[in-house]
N, C-alpha and C. Protein backbone atom coordinates (compact mmCIF):
# COMPACT_ATOMS: atom_id res chain seq x y z
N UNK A 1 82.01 92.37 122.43
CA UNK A 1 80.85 91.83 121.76
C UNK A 1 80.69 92.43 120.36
N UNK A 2 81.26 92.92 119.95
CA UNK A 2 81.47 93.91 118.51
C UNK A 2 81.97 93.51 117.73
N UNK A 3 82.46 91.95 117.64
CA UNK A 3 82.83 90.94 116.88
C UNK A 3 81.98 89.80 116.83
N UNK A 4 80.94 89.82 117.41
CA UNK A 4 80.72 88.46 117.96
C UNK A 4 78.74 88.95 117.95
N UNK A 5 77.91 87.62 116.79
CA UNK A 5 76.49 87.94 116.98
C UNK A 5 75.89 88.47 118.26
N UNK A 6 75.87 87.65 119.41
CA UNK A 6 75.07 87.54 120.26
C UNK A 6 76.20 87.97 121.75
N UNK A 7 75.63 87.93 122.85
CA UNK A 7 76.69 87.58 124.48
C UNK A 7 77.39 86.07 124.31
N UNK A 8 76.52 85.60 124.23
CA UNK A 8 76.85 83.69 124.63
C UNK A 8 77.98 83.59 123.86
N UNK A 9 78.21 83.95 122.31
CA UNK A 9 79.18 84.12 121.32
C UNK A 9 80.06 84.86 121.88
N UNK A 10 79.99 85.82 121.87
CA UNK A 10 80.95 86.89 122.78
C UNK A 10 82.16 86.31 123.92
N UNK A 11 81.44 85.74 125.06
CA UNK A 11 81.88 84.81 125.99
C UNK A 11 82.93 84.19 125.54
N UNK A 12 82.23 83.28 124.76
CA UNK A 12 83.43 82.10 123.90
C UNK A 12 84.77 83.14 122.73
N UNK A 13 84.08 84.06 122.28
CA UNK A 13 84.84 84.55 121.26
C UNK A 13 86.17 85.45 121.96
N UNK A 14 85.97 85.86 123.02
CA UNK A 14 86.82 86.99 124.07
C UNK A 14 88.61 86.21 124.26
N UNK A 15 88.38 85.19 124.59
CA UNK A 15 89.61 84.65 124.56
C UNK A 15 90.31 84.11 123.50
N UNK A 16 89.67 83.54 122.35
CA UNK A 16 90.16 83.60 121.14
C UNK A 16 90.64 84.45 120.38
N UNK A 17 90.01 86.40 120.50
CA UNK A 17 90.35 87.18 120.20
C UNK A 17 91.40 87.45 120.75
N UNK A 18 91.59 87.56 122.02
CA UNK A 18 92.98 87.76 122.67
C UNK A 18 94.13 87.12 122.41
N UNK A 19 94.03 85.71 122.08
CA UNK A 19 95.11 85.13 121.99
C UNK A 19 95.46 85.29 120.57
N UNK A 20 94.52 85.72 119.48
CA UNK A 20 95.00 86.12 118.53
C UNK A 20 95.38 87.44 118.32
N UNK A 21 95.24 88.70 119.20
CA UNK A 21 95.86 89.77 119.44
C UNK A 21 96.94 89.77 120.31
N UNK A 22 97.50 88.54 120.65
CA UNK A 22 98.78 88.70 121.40
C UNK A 22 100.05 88.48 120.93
N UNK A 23 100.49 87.98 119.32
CA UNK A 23 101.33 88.47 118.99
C UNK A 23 101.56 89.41 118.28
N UNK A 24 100.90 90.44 118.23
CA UNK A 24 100.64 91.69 117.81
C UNK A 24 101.24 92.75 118.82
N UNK A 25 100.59 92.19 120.19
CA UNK A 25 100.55 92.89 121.05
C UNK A 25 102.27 93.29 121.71
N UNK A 26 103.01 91.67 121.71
CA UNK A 26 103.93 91.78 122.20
C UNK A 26 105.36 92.13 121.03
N UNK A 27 104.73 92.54 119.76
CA UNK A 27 105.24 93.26 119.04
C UNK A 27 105.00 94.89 118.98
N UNK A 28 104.15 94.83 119.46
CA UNK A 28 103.58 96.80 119.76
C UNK A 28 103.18 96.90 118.33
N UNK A 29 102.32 96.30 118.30
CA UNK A 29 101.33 96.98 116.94
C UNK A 29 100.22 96.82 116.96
N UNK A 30 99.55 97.13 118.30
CA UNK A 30 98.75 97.49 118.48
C UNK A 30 98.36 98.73 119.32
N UNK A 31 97.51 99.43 118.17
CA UNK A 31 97.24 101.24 118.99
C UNK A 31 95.69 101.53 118.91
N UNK A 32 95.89 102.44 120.13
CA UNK A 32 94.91 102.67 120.59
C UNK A 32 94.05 103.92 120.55
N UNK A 33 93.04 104.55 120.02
CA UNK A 33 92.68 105.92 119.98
C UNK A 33 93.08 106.81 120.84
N UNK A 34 93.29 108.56 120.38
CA UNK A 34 93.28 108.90 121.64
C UNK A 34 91.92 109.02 122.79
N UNK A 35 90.77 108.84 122.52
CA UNK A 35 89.59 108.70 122.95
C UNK A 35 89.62 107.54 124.05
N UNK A 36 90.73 106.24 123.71
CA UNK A 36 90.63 105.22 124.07
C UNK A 36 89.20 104.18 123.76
N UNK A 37 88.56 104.79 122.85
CA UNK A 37 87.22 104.02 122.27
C UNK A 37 86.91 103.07 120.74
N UNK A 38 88.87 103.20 120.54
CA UNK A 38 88.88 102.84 119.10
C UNK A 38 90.64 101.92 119.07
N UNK A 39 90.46 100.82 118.62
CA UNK A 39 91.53 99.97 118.47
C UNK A 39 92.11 99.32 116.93
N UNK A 40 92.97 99.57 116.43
CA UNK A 40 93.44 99.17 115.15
C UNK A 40 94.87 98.66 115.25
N UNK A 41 95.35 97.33 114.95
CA UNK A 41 96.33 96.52 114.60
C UNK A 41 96.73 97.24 113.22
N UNK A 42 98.64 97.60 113.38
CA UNK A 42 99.36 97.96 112.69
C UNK A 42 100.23 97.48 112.04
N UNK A 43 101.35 97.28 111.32
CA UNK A 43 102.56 96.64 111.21
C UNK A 43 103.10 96.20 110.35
N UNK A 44 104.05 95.64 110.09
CA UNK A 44 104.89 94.78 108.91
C UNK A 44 104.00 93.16 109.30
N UNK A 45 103.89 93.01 107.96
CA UNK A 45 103.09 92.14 108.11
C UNK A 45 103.80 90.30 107.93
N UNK A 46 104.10 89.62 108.98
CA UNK A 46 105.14 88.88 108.95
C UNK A 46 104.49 87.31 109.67
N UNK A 47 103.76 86.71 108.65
CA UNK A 47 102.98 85.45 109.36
C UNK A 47 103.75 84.44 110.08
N UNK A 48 105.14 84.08 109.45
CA UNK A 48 105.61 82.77 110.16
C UNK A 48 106.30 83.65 111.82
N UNK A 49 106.19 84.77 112.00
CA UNK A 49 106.37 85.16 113.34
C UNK A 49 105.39 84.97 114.42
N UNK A 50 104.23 85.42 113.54
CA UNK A 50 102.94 85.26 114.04
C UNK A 50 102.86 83.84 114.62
N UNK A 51 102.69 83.22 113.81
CA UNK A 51 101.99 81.53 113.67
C UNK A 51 103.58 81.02 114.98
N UNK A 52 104.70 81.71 114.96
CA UNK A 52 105.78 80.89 116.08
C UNK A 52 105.10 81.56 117.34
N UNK A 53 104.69 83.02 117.30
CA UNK A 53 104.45 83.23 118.96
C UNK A 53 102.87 82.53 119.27
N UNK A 54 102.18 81.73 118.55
CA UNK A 54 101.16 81.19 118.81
C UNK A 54 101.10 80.01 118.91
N UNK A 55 102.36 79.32 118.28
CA UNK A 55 103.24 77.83 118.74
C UNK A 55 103.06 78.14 120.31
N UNK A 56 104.18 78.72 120.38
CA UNK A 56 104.45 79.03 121.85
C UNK A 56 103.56 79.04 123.09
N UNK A 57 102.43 80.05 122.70
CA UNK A 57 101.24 80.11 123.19
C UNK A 57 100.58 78.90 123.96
N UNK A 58 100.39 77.89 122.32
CA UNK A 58 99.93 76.34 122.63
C UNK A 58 101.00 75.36 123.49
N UNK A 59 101.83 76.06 123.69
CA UNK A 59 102.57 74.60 124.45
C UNK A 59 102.30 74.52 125.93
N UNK A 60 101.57 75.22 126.90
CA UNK A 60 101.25 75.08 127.82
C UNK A 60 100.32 73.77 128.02
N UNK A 61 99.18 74.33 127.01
CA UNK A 61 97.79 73.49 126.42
C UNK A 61 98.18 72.04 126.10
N UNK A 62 99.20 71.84 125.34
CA UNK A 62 99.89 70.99 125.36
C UNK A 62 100.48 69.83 126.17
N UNK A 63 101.17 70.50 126.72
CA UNK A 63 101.27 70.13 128.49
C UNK A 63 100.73 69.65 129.29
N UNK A 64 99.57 70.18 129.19
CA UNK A 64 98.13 70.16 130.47
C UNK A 64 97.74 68.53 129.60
N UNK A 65 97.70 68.45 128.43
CA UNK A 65 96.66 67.46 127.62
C UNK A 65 97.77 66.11 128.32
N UNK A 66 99.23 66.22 127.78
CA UNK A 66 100.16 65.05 127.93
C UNK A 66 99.88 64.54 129.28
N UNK A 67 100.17 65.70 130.51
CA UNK A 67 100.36 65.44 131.49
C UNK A 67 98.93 64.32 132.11
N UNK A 68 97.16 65.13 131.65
CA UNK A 68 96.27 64.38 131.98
C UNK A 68 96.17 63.18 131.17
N UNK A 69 97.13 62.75 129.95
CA UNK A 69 97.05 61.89 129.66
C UNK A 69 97.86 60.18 130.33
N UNK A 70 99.04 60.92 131.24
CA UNK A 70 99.66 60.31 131.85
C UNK A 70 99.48 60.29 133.20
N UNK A 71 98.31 61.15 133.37
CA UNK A 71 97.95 61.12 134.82
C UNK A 71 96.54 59.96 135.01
N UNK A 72 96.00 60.57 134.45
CA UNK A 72 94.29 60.27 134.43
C UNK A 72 93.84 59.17 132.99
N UNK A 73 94.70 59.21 132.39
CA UNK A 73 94.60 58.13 130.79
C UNK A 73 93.81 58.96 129.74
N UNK A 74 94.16 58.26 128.76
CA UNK A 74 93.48 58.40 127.45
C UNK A 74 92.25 59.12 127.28
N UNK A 75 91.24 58.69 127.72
CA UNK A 75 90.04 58.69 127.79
C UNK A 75 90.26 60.67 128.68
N UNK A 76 90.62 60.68 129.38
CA UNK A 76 90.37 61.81 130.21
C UNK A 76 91.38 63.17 129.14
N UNK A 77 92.29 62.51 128.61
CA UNK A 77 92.75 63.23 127.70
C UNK A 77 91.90 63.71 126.20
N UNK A 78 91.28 63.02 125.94
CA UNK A 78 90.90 62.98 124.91
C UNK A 78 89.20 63.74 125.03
N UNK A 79 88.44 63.64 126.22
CA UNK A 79 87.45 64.42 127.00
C UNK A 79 87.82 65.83 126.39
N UNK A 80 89.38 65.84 127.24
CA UNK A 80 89.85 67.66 127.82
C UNK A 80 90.10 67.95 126.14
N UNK A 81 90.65 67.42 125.49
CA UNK A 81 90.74 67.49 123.82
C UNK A 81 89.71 67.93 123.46
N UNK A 82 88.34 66.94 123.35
CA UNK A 82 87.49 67.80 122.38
C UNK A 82 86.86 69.07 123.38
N UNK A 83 86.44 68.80 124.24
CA UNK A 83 86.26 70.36 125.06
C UNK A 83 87.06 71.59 124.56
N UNK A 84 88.12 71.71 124.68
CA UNK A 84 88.97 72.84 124.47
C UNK A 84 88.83 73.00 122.64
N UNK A 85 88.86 72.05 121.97
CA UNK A 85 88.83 72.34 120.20
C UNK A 85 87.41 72.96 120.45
N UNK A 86 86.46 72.05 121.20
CA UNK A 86 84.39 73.01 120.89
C UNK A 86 84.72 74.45 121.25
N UNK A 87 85.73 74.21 122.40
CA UNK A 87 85.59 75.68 122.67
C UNK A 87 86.38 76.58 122.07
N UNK A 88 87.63 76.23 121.38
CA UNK A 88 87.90 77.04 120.15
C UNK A 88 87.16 77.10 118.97
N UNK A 89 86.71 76.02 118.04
CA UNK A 89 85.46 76.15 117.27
C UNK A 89 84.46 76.97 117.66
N UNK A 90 84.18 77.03 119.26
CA UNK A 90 83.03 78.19 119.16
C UNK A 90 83.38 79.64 119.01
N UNK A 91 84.57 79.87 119.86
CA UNK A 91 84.95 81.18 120.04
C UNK A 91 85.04 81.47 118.10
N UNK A 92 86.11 80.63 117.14
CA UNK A 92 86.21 81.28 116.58
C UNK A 92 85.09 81.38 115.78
N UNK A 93 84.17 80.68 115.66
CA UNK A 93 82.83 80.76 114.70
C UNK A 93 81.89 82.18 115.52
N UNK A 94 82.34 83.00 116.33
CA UNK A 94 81.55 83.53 117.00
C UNK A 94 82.63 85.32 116.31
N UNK A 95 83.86 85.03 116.27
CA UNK A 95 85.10 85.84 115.32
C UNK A 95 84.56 86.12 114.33
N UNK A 96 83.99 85.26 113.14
CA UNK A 96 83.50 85.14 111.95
C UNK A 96 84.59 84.31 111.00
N UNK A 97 84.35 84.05 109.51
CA UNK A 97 85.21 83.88 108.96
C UNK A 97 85.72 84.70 107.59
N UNK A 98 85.76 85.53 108.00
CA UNK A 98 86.30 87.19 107.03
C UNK A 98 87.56 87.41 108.02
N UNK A 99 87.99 87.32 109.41
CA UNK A 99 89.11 87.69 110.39
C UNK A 99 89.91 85.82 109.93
N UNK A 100 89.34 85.41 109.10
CA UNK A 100 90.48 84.10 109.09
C UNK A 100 91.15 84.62 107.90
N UNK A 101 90.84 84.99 106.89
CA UNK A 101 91.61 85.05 105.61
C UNK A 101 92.79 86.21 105.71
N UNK A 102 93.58 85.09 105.19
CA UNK A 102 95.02 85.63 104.89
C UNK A 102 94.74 87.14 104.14
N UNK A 103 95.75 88.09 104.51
CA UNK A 103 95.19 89.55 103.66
C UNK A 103 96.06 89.62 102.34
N UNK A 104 97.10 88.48 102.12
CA UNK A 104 97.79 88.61 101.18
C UNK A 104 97.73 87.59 99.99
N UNK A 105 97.71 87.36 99.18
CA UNK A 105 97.55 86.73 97.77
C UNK A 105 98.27 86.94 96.81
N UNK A 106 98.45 86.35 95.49
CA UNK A 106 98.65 86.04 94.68
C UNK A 106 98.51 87.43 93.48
N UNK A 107 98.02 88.26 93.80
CA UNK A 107 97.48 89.30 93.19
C UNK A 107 97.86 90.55 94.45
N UNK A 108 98.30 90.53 95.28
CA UNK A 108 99.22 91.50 96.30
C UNK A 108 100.31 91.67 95.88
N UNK A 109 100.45 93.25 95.33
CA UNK A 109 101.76 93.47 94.76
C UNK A 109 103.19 93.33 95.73
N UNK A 110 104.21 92.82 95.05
CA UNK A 110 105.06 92.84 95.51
C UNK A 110 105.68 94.04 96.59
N UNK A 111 106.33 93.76 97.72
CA UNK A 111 106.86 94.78 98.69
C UNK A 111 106.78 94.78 99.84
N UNK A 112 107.14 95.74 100.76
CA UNK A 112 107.67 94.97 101.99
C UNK A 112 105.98 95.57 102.78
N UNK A 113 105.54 94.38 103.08
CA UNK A 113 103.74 94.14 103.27
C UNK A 113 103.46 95.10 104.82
N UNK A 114 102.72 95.93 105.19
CA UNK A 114 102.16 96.00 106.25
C UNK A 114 101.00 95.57 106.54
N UNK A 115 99.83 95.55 107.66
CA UNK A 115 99.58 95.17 107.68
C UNK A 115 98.04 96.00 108.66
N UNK A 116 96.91 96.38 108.25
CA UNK A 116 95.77 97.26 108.72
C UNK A 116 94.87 96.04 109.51
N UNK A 117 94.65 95.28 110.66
CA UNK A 117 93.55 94.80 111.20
C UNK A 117 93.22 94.71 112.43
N UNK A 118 92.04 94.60 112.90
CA UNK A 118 91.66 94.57 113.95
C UNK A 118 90.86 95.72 114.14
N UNK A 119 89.95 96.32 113.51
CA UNK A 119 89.84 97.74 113.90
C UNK A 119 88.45 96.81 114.43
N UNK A 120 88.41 97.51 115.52
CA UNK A 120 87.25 98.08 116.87
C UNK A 120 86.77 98.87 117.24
N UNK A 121 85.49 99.13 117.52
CA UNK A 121 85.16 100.34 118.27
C UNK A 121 84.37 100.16 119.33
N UNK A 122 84.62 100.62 120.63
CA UNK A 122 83.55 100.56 121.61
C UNK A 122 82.41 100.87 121.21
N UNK A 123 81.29 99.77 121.32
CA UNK A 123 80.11 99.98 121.05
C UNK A 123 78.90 101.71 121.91
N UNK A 124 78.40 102.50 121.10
CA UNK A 124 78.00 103.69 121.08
C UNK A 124 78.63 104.71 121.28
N UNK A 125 79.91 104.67 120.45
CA UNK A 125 81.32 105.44 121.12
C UNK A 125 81.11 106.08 119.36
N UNK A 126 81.90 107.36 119.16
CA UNK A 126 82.00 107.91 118.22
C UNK A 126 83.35 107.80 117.61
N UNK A 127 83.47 107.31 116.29
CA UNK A 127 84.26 106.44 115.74
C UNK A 127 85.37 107.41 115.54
N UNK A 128 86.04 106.66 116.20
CA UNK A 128 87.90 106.85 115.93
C UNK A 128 88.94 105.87 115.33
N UNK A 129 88.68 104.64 115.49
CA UNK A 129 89.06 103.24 114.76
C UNK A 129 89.61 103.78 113.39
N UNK A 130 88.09 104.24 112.93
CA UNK A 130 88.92 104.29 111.32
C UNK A 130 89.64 105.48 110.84
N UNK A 131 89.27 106.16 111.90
CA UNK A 131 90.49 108.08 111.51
C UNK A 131 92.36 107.37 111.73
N UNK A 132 91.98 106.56 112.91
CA UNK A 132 93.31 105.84 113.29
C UNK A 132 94.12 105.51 112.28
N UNK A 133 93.31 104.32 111.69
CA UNK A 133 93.26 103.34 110.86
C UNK A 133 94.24 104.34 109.40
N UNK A 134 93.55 105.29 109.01
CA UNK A 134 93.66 106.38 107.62
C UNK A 134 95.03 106.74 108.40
N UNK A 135 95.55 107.23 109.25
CA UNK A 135 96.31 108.13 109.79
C UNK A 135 98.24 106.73 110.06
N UNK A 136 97.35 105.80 110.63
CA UNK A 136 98.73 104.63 110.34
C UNK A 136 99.02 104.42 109.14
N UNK A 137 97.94 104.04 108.35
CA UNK A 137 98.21 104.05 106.43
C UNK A 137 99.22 104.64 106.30
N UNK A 138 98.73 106.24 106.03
CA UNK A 138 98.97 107.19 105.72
C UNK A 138 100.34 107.89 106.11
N UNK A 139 101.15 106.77 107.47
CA UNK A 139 102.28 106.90 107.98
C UNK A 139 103.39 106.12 106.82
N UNK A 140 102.63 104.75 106.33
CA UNK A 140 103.40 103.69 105.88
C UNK A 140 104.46 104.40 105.33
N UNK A 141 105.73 103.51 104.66
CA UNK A 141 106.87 104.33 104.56
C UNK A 141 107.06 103.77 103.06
N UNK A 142 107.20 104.97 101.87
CA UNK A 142 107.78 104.51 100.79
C UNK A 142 107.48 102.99 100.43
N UNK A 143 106.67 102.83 99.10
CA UNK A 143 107.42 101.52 98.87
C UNK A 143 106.45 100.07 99.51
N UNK A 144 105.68 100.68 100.62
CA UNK A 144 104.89 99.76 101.27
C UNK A 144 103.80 99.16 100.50
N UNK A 145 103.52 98.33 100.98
CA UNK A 145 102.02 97.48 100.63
C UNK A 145 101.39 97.42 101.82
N UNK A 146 100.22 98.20 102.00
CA UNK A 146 99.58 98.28 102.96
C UNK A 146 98.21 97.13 103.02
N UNK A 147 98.82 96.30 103.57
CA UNK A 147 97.17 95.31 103.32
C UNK A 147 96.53 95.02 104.63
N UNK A 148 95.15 94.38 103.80
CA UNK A 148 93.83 94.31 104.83
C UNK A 148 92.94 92.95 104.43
N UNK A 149 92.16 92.41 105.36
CA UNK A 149 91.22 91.20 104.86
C UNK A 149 90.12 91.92 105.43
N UNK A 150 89.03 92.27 104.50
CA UNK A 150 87.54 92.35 104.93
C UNK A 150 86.83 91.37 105.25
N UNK A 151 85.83 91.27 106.51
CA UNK A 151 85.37 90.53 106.97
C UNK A 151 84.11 90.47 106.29
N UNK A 152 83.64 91.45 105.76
CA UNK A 152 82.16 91.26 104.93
C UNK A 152 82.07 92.33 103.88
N UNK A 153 80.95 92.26 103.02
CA UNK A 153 80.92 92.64 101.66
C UNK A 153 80.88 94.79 102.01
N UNK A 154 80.46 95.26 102.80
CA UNK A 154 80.14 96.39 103.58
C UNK A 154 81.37 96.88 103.86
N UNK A 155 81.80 96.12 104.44
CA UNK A 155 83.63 96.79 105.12
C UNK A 155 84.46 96.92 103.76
N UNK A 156 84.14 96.04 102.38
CA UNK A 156 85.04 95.45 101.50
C UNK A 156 85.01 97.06 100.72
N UNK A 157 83.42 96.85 100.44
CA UNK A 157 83.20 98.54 100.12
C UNK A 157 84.08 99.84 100.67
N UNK A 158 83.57 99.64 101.90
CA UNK A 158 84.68 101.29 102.85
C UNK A 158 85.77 101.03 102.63
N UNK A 159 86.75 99.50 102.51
CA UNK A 159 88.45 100.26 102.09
C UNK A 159 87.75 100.46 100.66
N UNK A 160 87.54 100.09 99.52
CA UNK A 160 87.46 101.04 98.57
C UNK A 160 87.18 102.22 98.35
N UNK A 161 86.28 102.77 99.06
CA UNK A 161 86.19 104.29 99.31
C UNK A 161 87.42 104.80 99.78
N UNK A 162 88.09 103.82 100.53
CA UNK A 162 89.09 104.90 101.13
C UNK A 162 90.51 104.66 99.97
N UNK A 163 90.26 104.29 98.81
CA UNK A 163 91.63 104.20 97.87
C UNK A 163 92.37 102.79 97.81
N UNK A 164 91.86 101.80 98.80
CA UNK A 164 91.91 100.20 98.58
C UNK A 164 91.88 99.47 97.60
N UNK A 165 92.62 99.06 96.91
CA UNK A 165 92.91 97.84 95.68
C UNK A 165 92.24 96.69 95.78
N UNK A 166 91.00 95.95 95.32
CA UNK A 166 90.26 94.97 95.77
C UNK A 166 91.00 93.76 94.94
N UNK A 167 91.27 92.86 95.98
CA UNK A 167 91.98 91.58 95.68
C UNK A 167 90.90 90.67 95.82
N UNK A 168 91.49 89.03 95.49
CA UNK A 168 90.29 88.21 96.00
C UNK A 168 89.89 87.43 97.30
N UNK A 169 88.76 87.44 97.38
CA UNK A 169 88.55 86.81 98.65
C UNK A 169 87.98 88.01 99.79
N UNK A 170 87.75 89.28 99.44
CA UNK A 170 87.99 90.68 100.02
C UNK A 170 89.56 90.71 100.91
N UNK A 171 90.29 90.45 100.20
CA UNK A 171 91.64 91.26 100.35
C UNK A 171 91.58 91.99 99.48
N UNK A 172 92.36 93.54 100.35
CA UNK A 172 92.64 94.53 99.95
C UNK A 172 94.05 95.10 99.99
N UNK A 173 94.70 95.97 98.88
CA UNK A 173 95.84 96.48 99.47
C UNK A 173 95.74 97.89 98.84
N UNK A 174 96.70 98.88 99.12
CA UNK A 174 96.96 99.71 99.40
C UNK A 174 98.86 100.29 99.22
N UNK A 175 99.20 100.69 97.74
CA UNK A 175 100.52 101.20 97.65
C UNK A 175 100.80 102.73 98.35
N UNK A 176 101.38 102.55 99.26
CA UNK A 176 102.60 103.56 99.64
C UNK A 176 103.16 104.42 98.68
N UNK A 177 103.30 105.71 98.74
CA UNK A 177 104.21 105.76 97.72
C UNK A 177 104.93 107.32 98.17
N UNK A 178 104.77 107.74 99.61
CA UNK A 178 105.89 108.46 99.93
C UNK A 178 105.05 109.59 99.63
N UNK A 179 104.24 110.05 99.22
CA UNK A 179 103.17 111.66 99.47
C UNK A 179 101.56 111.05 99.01
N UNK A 180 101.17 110.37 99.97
CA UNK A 180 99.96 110.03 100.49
C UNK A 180 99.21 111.51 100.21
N UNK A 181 97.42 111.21 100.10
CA UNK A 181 97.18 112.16 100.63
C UNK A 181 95.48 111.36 101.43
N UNK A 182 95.07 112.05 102.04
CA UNK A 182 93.98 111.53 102.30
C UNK A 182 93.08 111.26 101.50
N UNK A 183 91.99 109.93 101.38
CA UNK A 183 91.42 109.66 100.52
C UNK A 183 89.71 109.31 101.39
N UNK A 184 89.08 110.23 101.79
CA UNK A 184 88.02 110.21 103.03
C UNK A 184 87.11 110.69 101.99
């Protein structure tokens, strides 16, 4: 619920989040505090991989739609259609739209891109997310572009505090350069 205004939002938003943390997941770039109360998405940041394991994803959905379309007709297909889009429209309007924007642009310096999102924290838990968060940076290797999409004007602020390059749209990045030091 730490993404999401309300419960009812939440509900809808839970499986949308997941399925958009699952090619992350089945790449292992996603880590976890040691507290276990704090979650941050890591990585080389590589969209047309992304966008194929989420092809994939949809072809079940797919399936289900053809099959009730050849089972049950048109009409029953096209029911299960808009149902499942309301219910992606809701989940993701419940995500926000700061977790849709691309973290990279036109103004993202050139280099081999990683990639900072997803940070979470169990709600009344004492924050580890973003020590995480500083500490994967702060791993990147030589040479990196460490980028991020802020979801709101508040978050856009804290990567700048933390040494963040403000791009547009609140993308942010972040050069590598092989003796980091902390910037807290």
């Amino acid at each position: 619920m730490a993404f999401a205004p309300n419960r009812i939002m939440a509900y809808f938003s839970v499986p949308v989040a997941m399925m958009i943390l699952l090619p992350y997941a089945i790449r292992r770039q996603v880590y976890e505090s040691a507290d276990g109360n704090g979650m941050v998405i890591f990585g080389p940041y590589r969209l047309v991989r992304d966008m194929a394991i989420l092809v994939v994803l949809f072809l079940p959905a797919l399936v289900l739609y053809f099959w009730v379309m050849v089972r049950f007709g048109p009409i029953y297909a096209s029911i299960l259609w808009a149902v499942g889009m309301g219910l992606l429209g809701i989940g993701l309007a419940g995500i926000g739209r700061g977790s849709m924007v691309m973290p990279t642009g036109s103004e993202t310096p050139e280099g081999d891109r990683w990639q900072i999102a997803g940070l979470a924290q169990r709600p009344g838990t004492r924050l580890s997310a973003l020590p995480l968060a500083l500490r994967l940076r702060d791993s990147a290797p030589a040479g990196t572009v460490v980028v991020a999409a802020a979801q709101n004007d508040r978050l856009l602020a804290g990567y700048k505090r933390l040494g963040f390059t403000e791009g547009k749209d609140r993308r942010v990045y972040w050069q590598a350069d092989g003796r980091q030091t902390r910037t807290t």
